[in-house]
Protein backbone atom coordinates (compact mmCIF):
# COMPACT_ATOMS: atom_id res chain seq x y z
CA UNK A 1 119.06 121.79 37.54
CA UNK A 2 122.91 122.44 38.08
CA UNK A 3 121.74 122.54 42.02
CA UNK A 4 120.19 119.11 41.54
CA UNK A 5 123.64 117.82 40.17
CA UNK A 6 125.68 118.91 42.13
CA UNK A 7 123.76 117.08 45.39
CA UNK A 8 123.23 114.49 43.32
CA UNK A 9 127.57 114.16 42.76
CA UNK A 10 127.73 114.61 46.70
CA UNK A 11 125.55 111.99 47.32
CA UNK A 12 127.60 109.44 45.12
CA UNK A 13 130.75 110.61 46.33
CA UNK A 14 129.87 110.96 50.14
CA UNK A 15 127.03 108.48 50.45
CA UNK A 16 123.31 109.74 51.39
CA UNK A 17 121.26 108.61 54.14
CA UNK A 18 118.05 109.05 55.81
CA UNK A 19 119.72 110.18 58.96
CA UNK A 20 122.90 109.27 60.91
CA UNK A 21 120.64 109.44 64.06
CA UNK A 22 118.07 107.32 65.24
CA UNK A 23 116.24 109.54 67.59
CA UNK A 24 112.19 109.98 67.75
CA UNK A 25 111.07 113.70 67.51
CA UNK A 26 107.84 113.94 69.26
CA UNK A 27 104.76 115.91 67.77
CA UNK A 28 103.60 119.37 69.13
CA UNK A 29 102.41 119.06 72.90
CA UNK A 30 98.91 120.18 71.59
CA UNK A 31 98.81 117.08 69.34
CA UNK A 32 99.58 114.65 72.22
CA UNK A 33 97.11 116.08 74.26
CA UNK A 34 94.37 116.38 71.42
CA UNK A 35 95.06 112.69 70.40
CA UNK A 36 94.79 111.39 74.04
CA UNK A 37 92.06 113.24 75.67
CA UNK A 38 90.10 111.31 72.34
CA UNK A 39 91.61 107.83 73.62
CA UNK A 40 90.29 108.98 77.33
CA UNK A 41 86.59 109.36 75.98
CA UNK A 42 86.37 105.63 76.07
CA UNK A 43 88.40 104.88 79.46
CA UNK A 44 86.91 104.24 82.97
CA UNK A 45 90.49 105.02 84.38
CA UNK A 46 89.58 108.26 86.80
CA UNK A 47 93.50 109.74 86.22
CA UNK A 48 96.52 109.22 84.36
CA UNK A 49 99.90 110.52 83.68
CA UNK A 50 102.23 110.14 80.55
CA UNK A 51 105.44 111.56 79.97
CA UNK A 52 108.33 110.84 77.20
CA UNK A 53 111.47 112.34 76.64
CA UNK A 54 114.36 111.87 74.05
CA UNK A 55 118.02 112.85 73.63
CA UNK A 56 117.30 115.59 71.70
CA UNK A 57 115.91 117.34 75.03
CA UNK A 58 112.65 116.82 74.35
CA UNK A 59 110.03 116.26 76.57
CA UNK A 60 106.24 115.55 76.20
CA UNK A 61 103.56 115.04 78.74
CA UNK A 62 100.10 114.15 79.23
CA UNK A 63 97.69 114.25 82.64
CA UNK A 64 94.17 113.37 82.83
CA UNK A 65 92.01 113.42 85.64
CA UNK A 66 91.93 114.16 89.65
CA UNK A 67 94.43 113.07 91.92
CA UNK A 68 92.18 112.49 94.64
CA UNK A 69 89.18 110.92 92.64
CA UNK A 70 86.10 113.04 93.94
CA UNK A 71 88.38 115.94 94.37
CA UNK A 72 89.22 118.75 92.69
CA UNK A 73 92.82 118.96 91.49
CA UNK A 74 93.74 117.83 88.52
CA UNK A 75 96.69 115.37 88.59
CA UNK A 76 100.15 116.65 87.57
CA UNK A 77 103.54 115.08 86.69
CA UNK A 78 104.63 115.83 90.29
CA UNK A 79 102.15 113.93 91.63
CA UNK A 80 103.11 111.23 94.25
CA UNK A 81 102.31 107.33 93.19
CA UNK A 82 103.09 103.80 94.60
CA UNK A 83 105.67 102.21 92.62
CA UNK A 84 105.35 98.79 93.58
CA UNK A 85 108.11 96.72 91.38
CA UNK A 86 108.89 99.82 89.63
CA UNK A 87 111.13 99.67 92.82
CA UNK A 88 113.47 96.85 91.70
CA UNK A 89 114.86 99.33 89.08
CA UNK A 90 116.37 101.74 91.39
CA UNK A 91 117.17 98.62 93.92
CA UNK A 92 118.88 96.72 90.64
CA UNK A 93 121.19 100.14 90.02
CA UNK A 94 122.13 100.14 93.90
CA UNK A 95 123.25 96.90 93.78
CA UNK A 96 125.60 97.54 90.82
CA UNK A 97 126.91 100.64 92.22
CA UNK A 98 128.23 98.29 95.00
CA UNK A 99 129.71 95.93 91.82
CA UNK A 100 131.17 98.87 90.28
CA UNK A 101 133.07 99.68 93.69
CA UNK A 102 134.22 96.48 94.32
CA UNK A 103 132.16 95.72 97.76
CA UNK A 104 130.58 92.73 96.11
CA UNK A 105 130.71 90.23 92.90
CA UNK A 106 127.66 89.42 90.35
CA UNK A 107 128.78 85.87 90.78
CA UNK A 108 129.63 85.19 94.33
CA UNK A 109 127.77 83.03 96.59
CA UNK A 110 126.06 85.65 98.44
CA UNK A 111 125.33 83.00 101.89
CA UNK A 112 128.59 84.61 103.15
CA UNK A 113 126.47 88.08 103.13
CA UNK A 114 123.54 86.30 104.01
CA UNK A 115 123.96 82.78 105.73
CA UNK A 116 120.13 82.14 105.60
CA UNK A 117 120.10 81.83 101.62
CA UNK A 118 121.64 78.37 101.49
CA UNK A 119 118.90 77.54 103.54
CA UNK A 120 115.76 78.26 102.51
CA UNK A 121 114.13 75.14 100.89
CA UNK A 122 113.07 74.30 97.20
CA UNK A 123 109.32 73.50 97.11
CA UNK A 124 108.94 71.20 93.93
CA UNK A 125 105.35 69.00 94.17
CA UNK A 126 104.64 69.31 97.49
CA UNK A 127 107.58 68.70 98.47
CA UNK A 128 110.85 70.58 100.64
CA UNK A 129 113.94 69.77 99.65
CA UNK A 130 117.75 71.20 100.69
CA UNK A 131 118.98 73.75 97.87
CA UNK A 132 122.09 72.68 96.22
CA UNK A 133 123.30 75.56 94.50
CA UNK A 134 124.59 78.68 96.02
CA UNK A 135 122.40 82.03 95.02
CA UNK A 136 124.66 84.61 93.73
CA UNK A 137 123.73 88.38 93.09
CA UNK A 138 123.28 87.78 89.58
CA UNK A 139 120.69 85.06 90.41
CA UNK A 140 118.42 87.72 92.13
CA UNK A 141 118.93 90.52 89.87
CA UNK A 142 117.61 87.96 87.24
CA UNK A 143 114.83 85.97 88.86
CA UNK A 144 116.67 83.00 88.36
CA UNK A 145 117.05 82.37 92.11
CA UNK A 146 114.08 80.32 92.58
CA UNK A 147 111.52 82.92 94.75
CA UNK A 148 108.13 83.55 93.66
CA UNK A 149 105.49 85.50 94.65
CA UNK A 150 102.31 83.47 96.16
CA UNK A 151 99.88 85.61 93.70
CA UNK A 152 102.25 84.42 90.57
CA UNK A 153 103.18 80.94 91.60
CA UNK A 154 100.11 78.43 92.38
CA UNK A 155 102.52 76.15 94.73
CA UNK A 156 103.35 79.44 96.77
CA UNK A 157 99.50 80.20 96.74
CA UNK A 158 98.70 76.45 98.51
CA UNK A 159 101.70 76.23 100.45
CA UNK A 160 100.73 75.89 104.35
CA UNK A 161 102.72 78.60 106.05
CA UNK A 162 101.86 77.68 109.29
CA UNK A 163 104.97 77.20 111.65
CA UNK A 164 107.16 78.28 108.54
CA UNK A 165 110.11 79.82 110.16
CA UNK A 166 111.90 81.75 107.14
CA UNK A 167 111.41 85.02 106.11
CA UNK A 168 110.29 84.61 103.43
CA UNK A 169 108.63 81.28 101.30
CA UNK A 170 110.31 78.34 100.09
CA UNK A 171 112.10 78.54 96.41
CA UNK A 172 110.82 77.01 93.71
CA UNK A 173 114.22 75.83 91.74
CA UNK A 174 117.53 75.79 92.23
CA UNK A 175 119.55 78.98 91.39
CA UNK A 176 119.96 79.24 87.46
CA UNK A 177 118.09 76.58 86.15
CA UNK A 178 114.49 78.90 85.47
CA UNK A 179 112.95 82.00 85.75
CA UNK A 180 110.57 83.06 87.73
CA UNK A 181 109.35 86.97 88.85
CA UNK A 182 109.17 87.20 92.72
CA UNK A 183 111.06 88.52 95.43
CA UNK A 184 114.92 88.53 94.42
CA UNK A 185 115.18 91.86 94.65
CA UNK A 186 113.72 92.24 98.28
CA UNK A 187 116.66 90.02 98.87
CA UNK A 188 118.92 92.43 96.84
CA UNK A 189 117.99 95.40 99.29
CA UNK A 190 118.87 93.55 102.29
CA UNK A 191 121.90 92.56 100.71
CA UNK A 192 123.05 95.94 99.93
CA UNK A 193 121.46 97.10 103.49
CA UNK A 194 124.50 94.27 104.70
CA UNK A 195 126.81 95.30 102.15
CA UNK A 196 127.08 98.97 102.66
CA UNK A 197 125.93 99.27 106.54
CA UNK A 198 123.02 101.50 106.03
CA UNK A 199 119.43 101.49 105.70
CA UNK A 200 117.91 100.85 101.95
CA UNK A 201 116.32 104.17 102.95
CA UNK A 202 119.79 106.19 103.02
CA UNK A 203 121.74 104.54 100.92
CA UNK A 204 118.97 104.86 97.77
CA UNK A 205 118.36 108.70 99.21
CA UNK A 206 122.41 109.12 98.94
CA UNK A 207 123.65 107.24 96.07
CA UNK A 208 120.46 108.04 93.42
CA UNK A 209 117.87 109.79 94.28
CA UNK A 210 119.10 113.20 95.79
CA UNK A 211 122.45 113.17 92.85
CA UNK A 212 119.36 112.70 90.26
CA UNK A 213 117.38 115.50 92.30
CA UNK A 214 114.50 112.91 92.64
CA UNK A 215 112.85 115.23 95.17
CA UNK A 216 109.64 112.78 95.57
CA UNK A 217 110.60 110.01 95.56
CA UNK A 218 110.58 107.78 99.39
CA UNK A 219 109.72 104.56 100.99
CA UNK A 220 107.77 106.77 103.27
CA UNK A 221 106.40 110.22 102.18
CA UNK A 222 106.89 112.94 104.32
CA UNK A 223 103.88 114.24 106.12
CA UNK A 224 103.99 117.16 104.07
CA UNK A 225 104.06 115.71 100.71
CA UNK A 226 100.86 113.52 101.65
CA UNK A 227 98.48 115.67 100.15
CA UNK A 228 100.21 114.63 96.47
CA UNK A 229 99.72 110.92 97.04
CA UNK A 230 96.89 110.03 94.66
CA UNK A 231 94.21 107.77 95.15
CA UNK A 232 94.56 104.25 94.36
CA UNK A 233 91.71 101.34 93.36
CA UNK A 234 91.14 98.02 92.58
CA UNK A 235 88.53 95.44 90.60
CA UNK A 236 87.51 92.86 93.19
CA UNK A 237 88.53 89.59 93.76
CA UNK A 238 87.84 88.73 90.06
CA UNK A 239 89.39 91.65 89.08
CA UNK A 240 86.42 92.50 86.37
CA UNK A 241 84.31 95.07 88.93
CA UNK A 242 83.65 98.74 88.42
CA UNK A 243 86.83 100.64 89.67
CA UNK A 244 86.87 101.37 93.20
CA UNK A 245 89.30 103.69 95.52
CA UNK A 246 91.61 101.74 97.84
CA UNK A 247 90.27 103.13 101.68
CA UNK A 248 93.57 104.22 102.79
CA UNK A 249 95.09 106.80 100.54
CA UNK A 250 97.37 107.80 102.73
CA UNK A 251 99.68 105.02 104.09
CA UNK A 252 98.62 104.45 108.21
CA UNK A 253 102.07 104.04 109.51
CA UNK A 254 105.77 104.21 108.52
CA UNK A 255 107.68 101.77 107.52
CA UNK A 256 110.82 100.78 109.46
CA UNK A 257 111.86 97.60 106.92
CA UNK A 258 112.49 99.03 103.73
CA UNK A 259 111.50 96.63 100.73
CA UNK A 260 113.63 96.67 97.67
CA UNK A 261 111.44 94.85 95.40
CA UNK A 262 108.08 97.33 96.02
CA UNK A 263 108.55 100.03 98.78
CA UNK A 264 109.22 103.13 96.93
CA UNK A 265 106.82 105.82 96.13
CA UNK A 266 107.72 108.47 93.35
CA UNK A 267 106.32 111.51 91.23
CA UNK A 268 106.53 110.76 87.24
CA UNK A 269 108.51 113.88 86.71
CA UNK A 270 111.11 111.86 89.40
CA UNK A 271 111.29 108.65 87.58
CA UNK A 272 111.83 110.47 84.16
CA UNK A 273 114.35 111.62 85.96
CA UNK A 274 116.35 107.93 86.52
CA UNK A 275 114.80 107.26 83.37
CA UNK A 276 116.71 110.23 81.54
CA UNK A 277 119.51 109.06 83.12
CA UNK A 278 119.77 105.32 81.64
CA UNK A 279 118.83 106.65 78.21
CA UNK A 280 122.40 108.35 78.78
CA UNK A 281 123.58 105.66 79.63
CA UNK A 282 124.45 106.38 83.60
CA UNK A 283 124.82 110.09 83.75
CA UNK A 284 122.20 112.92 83.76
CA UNK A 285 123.66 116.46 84.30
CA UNK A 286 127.01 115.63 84.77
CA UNK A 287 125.62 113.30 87.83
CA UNK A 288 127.22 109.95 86.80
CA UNK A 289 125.43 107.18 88.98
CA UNK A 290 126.67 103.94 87.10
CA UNK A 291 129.30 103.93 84.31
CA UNK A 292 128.58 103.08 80.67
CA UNK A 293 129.92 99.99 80.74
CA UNK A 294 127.48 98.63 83.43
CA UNK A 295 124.42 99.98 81.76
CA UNK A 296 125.53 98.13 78.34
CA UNK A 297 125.74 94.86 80.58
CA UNK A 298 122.22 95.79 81.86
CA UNK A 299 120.67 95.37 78.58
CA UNK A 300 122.00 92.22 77.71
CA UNK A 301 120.51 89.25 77.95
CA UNK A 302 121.32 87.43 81.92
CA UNK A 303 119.86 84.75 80.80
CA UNK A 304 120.81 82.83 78.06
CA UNK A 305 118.15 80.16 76.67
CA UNK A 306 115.89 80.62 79.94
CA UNK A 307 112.59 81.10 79.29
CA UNK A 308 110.13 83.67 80.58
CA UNK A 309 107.05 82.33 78.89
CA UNK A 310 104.50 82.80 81.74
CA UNK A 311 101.30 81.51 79.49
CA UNK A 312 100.77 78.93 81.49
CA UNK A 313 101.67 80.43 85.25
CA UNK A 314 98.85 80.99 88.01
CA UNK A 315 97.88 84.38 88.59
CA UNK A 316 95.88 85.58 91.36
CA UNK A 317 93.11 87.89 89.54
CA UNK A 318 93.07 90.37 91.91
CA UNK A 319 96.49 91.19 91.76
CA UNK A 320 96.96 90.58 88.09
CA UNK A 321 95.84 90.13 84.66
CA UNK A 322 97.98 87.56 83.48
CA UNK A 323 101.23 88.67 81.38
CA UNK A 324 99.83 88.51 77.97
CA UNK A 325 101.33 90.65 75.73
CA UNK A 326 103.87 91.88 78.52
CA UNK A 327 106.26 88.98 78.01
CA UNK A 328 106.18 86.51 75.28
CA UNK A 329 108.42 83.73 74.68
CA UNK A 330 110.87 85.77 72.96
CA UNK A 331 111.56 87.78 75.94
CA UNK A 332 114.38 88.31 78.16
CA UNK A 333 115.73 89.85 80.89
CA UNK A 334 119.07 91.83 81.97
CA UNK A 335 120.41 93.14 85.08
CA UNK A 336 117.59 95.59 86.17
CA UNK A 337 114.85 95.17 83.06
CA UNK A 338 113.31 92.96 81.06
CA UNK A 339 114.20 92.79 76.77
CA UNK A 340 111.85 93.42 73.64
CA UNK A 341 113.86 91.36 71.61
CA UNK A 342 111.01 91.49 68.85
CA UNK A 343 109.25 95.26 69.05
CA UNK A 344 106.06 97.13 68.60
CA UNK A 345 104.51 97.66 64.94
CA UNK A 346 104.09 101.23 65.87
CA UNK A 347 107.78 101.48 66.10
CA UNK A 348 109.71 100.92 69.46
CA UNK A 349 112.60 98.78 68.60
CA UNK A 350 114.32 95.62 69.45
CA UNK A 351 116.49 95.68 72.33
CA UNK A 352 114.44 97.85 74.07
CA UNK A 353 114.07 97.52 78.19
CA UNK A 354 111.18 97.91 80.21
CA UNK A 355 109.01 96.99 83.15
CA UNK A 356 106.16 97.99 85.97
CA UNK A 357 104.78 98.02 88.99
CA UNK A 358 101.09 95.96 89.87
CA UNK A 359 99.30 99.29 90.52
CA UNK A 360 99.46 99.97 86.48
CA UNK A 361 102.76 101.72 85.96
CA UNK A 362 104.85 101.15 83.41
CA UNK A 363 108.05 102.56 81.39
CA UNK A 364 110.42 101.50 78.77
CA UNK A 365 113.14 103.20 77.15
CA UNK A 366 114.32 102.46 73.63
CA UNK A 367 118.13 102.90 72.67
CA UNK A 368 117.78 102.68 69.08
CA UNK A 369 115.49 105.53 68.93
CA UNK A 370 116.91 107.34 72.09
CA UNK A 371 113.27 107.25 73.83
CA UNK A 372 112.05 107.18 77.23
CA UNK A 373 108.84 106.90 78.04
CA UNK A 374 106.63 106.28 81.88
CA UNK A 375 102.94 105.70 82.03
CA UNK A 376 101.48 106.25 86.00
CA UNK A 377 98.01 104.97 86.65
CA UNK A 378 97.20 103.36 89.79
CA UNK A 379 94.91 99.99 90.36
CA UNK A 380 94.84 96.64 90.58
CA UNK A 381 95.11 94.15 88.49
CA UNK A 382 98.13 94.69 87.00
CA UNK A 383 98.33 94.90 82.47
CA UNK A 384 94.94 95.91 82.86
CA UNK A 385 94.05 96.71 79.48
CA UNK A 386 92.82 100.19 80.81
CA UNK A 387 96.11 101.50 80.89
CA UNK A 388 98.04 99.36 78.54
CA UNK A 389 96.39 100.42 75.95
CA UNK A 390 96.70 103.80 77.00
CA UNK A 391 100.08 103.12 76.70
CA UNK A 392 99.80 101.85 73.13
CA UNK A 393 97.92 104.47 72.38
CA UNK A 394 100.63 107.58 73.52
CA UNK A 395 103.80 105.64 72.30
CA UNK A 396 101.87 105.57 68.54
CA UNK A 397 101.56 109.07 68.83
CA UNK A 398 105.04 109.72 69.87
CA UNK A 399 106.29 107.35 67.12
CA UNK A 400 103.91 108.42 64.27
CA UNK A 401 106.05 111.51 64.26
């Protein structure tokens, strides 16, 4: 009784609360994997990989299936998979390492880098028309420069590119006036390719990956990490078929232009790696790739009243779903990530950042409860329900805790 007092008296005089910190602990390993291999009874996915870690230092993982579907070896962590726009984060932090070192400004018109921006032309109805605005960095680290994707955008899909002399399609807008997902950040990589006088290739190897010891993670794989590359599929044109492998697991030839919107290729033990590192806010290790400062400017909102509602876009089936449920019209985007300004009922948080790549990867990491979290499947179409709601599934777990 006198015990119960006395905490009673502290809790008056010094004020009692739940916790002063936010962070998720995550249940026994043996729970995880219990819990998913049930959600796995119902899948047609032939492998996956989970993995979450918070700042606590803990880490949790899940694997299911072969890597090489047919095979024998059961897929891993370290297991090599295509990243696809899981790319643009690492490209997005390259580009701000540059800001951070003064070689270039979030706001200047990048057509001194790159003269051929100010002339690609706006496609609006049918119609080519001169840009008037100049792109600037933060443009394409947004998707508010105006380039689409021909799979997302149905006036990209019908344009006739015959005797089309740019690299790359005609814009849809002019610079800050929309959103729209596409290939910004292949333009970011050949700005910081200009920028820095080296390859996308070196400078990502020297600047992120080998600080972060990211020791699988390439635009090409070396010959003898091949055998790790899993097997990848698809669902037909329709993108409602019976899962089937992609022919050529094993990419046929190296590539010599190095994309920085969907070239990379990277184990999930790797990318919790980078992922680890923007939880902390820049540094992993004592390896400091970005200061703090730049990754709190990452996870605001670029921009402003823009809206990413995609309900009504064209999407090519094969390649993807749609975005339901993967933006809404509440969503935003930073430098490097879009923003969950609303959050999950099982728990992740407002503010929290996240993306993927088309071949069903995803990750998100949420500040508030000092999570990180990566999901690696691999087929097309992308937010196939397959693996989002595997993903569902293993963050209710981890947040059920």
């Amino acid at each position: 009784m006198k015990l119960s007092l006395i905490l009673c008296f502290l809790c008056v005089v010094l004020g009692c609360k739940k916790s002063e910190n936010n962070v998720v602990s995550f249940p026994v390993q043996e729970k995880i994997t219990t819990e998913m291999d049930a959600v796995m009874k119902s899948s047609d996915l032939p492998a996956i990989v989970a993995m979450a870690s918070n700042k606590k230092g803990e880490e949790v993982s899940y694997s299911y299936g072969k890597a090489i579907w047919g095979a024998n070896d059961a897929v891993t962590p370290q297991h090599i998979f295509q990243l696809q726009s899981m790319t643009k984060l690492i490209t997005s932090i390259a580009a701000l390492q540059l800001v951070e070192r003064g070689e270039i400004a979030l706001d200047d018109d990048l057509s001194a880098v790159l003269p051929i921006l100010k002339t690609i032309p706006i496609l609006h109805k049918g119609k080519l028309t001169s840009p008037k605005n100049a792109i600037t960095l933060r443009h394409l680290l947004t998707h508010t420069s105006g380039f689409g994707y021909t799979f997302t955008d149905l006036e990209l899909s019908q344009f006739p590119y015959t005797n089309w002399n740019y690299p790359d399609g005609p814009r849809r807008f002019e610079s800050g006036t929309q959103f729209l997902y596409g290939t910004s950040l292949a333009w970011v990589g050949k700005v910081i390719e200009k920028v820095s006088n080296t390859s996308l290739d070196i400078y990502v190897k020297e600047h992120i990956t080998k600080p972060l010891n990211m020791q699988r993670t390439f635009f090409n794989v070396p010959d003898s990490l091949q055998q790790f590359i899993v097997t990848r599929g698809f669902r037909g044109a329709d993108g409602k078929q019976s899962l089937r492998a992609i022919k050529d697991r094993v990419p046929r030839r190296k590539v010599t232009s190095y994309s920085g919107d969907d070239g990379l290729w990277s184990s999930p033990s790797d990318y919790m790696q980078l992922l680890k590192c923007m939880l902390n806010y820049g540094t992993l290790n004592g390896v400091k790739i970005l200061e703090k400062g730049t990754v709190e400017e990452m996870k605001n909102n670029q921009i402003g009243d823009i809206s990413m509602d995609a309900s009504g876009n064209y999407f090519n089936p094969a390649y993807c779903c749609n975005l339901e449920n993967f933006t809404t019209e509440s969503t935003k985007w930073g430098l490097a990530w879009a923003i969950d300004t609303e959050g999950k009922a099982y728990g992740r948080k407002p503010g929290t950042v996240y993306w993927g790549g088309m071949m069903n990867t995803y990750f998100y990491i949420d500040y508030t409860s000092e999570v990180a979290v990566c999901v690696f499947s691999q087929h097309i179409p992308f937010n196939h329900k397959a693996t989002t709601t595997f993903l569902d599934s293993f963050s209710q777990v981890l947040y059920a805790n």
